[in-house]
PDB file of N, CA and C in Angstrom:
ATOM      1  N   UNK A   1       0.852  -1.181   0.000  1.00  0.00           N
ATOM      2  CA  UNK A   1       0.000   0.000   0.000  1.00  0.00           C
ATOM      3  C   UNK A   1       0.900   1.247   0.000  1.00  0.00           C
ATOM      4  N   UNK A   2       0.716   2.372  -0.877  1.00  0.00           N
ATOM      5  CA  UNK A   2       1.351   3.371  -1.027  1.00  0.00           C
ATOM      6  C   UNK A   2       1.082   4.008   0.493  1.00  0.00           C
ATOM      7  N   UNK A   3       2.454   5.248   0.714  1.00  0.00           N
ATOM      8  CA  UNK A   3       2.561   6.128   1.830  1.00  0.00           C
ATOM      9  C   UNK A   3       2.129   7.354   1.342  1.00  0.00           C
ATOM     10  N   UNK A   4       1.362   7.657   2.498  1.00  0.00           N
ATOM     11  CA  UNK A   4       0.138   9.066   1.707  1.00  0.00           C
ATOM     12  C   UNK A   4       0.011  10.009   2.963  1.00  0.00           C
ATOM     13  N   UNK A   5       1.622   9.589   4.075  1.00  0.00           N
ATOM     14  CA  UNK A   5       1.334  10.280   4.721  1.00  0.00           C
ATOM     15  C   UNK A   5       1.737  12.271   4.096  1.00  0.00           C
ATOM     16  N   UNK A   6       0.711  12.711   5.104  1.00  0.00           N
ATOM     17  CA  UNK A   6       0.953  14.653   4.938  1.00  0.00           C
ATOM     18  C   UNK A   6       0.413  15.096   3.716  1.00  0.00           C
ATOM     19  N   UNK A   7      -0.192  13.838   3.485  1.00  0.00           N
ATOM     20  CA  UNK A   7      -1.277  14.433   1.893  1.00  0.00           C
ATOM     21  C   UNK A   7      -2.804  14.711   2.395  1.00  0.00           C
ATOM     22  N   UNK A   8      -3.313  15.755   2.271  1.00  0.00           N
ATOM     23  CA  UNK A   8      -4.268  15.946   2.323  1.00  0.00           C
ATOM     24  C   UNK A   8      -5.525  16.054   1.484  1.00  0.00           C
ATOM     25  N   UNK A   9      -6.573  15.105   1.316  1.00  0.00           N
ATOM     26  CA  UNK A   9      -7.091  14.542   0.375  1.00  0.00           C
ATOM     27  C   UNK A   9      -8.623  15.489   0.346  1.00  0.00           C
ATOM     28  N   UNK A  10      -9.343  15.531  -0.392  1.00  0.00           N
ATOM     29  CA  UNK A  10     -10.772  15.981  -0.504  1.00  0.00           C
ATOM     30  C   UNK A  10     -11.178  14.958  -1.416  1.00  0.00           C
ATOM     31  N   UNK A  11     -12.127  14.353  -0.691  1.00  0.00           N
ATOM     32  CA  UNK A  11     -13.485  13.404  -1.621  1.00  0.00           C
ATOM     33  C   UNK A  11     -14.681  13.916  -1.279  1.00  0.00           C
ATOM     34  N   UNK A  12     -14.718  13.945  -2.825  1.00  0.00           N
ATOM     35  CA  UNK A  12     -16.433  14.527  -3.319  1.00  0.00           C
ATOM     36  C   UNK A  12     -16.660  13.683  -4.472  1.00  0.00           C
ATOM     37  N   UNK A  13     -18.065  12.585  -3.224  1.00  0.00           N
ATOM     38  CA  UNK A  13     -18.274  11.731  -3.906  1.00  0.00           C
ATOM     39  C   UNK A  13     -19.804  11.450  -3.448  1.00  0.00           C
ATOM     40  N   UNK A  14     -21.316  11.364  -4.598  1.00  0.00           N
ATOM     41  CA  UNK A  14     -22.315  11.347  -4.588  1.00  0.00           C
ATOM     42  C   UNK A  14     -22.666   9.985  -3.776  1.00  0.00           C
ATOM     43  N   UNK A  15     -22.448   8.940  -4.063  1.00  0.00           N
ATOM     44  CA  UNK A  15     -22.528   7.835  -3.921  1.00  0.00           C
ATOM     45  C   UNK A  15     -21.791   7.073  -2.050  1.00  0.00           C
ATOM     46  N   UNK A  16     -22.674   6.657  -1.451  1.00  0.00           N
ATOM     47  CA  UNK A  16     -22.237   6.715   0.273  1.00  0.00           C
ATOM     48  C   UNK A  16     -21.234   5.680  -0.107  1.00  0.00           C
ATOM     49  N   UNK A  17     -21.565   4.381  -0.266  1.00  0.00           N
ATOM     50  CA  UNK A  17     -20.512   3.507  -0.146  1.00  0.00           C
ATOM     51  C   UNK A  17     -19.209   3.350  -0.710  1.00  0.00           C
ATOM     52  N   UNK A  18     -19.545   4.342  -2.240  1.00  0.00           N
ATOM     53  CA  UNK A  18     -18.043   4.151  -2.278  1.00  0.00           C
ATOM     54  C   UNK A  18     -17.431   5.384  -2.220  1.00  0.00           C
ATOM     55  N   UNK A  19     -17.975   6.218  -1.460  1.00  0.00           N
ATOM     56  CA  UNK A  19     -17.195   7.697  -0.645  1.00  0.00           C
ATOM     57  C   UNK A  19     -16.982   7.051   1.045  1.00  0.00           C
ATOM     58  N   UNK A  20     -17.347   6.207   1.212  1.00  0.00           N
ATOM     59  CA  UNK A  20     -16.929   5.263   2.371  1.00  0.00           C
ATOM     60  C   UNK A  20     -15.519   4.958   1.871  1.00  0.00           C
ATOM     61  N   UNK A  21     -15.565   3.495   0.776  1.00  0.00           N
ATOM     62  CA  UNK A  21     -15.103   3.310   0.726  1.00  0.00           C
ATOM     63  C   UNK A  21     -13.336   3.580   0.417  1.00  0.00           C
ATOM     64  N   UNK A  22     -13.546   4.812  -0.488  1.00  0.00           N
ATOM     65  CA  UNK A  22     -12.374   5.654  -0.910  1.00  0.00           C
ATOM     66  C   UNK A  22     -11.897   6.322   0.344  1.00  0.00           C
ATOM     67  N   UNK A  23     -12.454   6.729   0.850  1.00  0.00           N
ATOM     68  CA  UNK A  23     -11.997   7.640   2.495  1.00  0.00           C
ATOM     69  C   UNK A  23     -11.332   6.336   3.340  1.00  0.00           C
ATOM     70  N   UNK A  24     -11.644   5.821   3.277  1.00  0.00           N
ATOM     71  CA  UNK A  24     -10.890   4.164   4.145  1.00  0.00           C
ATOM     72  C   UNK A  24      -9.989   3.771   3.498  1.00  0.00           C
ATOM     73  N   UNK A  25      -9.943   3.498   2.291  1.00  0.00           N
ATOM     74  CA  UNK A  25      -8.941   3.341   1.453  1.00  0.00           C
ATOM     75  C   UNK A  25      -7.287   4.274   1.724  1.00  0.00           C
ATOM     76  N   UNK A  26      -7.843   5.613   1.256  1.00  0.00           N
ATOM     77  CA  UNK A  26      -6.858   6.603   1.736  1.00  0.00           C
ATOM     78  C   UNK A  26      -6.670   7.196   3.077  1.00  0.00           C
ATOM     79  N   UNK A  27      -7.135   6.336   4.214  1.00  0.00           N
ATOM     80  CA  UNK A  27      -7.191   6.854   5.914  1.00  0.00           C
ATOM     81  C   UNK A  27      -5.974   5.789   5.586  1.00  0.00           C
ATOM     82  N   UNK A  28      -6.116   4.551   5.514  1.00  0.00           N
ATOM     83  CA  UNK A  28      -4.999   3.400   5.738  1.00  0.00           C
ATOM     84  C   UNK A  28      -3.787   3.680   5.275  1.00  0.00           C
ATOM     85  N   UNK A  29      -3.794   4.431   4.102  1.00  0.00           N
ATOM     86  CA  UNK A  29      -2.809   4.831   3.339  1.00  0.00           C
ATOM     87  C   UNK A  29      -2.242   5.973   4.146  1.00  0.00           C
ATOM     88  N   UNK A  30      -2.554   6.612   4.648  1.00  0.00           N
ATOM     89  CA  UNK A  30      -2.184   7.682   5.976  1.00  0.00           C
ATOM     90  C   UNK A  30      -2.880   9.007   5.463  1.00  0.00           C
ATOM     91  N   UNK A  31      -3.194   8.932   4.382  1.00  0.00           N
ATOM     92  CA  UNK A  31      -3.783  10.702   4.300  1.00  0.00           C
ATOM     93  C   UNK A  31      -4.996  11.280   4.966  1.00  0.00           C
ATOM     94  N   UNK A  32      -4.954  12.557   4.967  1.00  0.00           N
ATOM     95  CA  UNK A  32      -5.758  13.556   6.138  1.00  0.00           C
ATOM     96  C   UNK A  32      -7.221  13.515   5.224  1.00  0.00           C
ATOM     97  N   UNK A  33      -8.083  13.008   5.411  1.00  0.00           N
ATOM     98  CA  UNK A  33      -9.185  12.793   4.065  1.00  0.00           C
ATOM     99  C   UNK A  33     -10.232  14.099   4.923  1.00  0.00           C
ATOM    100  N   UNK A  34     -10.561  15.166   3.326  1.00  0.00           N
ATOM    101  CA  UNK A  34     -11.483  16.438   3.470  1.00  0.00           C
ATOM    102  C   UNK A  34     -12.621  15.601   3.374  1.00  0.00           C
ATOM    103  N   UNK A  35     -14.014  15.779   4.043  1.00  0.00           N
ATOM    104  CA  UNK A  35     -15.124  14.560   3.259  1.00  0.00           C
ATOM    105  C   UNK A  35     -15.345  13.674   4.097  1.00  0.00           C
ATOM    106  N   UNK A  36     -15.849  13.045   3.424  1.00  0.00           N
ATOM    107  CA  UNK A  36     -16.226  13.086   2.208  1.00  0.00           C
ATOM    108  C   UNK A  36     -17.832  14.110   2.094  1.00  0.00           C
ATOM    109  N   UNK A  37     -18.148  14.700   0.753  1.00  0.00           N
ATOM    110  CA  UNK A  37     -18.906  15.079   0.476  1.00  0.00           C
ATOM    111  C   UNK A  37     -20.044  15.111  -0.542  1.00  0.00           C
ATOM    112  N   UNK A  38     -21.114  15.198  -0.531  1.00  0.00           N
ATOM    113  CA  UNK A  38     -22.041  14.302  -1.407  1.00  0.00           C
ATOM    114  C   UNK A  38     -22.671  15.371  -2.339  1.00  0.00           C
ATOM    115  N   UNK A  39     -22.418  16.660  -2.281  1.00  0.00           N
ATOM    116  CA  UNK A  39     -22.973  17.686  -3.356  1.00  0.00           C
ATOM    117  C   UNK A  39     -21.682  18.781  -3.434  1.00  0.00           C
ATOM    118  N   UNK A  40     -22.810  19.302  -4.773  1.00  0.00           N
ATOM    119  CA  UNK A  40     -21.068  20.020  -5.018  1.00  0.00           C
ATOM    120  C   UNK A  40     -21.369  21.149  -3.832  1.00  0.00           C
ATOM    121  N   UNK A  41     -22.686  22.016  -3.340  1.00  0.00           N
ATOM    122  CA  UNK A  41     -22.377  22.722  -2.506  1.00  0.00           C
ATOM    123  C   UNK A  41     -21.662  22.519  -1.272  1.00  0.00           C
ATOM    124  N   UNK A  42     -21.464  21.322  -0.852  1.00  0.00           N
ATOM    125  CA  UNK A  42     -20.904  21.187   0.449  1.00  0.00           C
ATOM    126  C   UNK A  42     -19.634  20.775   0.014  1.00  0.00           C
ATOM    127  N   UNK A  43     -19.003  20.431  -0.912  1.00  0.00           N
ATOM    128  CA  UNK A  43     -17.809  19.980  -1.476  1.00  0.00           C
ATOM    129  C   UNK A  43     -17.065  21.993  -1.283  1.00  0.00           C
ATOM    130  N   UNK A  44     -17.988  22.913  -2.175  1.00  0.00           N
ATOM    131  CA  UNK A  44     -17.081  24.218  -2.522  1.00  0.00           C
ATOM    132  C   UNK A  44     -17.203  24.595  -1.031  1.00  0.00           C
ATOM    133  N   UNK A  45     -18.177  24.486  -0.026  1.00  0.00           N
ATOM    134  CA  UNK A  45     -17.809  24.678   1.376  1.00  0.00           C
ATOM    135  C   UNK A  45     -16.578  23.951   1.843  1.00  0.00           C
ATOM    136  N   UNK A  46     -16.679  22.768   1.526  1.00  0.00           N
ATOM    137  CA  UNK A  46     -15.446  22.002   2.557  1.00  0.00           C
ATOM    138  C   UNK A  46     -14.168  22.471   1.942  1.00  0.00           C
ATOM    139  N   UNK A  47     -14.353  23.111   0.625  1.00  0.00           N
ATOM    140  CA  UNK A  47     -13.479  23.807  -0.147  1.00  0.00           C
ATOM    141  C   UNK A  47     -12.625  25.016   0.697  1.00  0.00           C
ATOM    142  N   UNK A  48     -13.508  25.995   0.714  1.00  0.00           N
ATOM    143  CA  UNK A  48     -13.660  27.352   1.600  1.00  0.00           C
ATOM    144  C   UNK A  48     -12.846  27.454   3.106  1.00  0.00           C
ATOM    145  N   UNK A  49     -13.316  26.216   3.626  1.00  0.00           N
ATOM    146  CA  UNK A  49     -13.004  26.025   4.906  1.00  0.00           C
ATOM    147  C   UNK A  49     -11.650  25.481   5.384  1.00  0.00           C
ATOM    148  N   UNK A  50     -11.479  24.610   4.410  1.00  0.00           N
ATOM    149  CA  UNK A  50     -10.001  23.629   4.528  1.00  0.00           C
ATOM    150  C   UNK A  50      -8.666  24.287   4.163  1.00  0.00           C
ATOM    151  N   UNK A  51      -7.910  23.540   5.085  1.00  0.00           N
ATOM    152  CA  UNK A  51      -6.546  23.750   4.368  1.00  0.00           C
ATOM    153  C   UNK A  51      -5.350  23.397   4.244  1.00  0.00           C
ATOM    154  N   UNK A  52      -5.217  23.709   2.764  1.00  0.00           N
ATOM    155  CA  UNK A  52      -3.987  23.053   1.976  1.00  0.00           C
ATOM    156  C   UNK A  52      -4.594  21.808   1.516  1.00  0.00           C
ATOM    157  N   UNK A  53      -5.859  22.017   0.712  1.00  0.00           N
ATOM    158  CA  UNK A  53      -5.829  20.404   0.257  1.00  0.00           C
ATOM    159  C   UNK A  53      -4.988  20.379  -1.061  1.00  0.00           C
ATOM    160  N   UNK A  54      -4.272  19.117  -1.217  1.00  0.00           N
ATOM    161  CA  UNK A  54      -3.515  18.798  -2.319  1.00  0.00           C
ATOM    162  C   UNK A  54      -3.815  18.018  -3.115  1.00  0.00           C
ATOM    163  N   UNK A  55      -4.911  16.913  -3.179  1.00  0.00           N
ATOM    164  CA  UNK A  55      -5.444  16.715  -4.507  1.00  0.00           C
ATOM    165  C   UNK A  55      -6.924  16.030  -3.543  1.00  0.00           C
ATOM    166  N   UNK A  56      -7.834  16.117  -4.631  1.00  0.00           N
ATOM    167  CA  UNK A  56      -9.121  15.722  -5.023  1.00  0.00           C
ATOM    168  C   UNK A  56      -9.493  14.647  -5.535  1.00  0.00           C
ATOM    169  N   UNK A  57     -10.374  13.389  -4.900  1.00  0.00           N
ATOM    170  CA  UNK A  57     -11.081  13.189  -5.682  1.00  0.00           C
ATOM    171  C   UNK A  57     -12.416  13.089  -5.803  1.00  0.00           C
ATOM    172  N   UNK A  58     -12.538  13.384  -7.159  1.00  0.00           N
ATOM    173  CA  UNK A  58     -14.202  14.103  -7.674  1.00  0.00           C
ATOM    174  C   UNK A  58     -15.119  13.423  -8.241  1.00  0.00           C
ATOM    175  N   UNK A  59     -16.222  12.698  -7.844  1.00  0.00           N
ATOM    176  CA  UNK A  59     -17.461  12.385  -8.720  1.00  0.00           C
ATOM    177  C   UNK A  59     -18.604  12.616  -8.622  1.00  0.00           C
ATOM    178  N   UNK A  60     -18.877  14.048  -8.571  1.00  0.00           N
ATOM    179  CA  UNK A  60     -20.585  14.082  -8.360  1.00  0.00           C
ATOM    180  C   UNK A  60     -21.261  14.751  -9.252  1.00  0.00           C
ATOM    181  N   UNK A  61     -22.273  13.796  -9.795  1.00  0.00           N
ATOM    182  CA  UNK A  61     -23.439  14.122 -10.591  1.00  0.00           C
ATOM    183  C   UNK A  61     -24.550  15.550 -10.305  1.00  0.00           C
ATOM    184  N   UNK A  62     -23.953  16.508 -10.879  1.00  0.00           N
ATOM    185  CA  UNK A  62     -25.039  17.512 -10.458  1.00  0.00           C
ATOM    186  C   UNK A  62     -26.545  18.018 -11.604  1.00  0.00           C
ATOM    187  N   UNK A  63     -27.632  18.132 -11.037  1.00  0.00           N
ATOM    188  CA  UNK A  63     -28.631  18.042 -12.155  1.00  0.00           C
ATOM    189  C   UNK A  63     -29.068  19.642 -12.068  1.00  0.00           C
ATOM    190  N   UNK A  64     -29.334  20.099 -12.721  1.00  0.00           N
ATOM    191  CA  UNK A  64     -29.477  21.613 -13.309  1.00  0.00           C
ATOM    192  C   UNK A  64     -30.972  21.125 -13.098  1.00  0.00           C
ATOM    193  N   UNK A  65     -32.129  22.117 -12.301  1.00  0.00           N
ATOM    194  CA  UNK A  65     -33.245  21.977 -12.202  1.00  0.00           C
ATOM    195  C   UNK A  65     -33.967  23.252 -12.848  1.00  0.00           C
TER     196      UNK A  65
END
């Protein structure tokens, strides 16, 4: 398993289990996980708020109403 310590991660991810799962994934791996978050508004909040995140990862489906 890769070393991920002092990386600080943001997941924004629609889907619970596998924004579970990815956040567990990269906790073991040692990184500081932002998240997870399930819309993009609370994603550009956890955005706003955090700091120094150094990479992302992103999958959420947003629907234009």
């Amino acid at each position: 398993m890769p070393d991920l310590q002092q990386l600080r991660v943001l997941v924004a991810e629609d889907e619970f289990f596998v924004a579970n799962d990815i956040a567990l994934w990269l906790e073991k791996a040692g990184a500081t996980i932002i998240g997870p978050t399930p819309t993009v508004k609370e994603t550009l909040k956890s955005l706003a708020q955090a700091f120094d995140v150094q990479v992302a990862v992103l999958d959420i489906t947003s629907m234009a109403s």
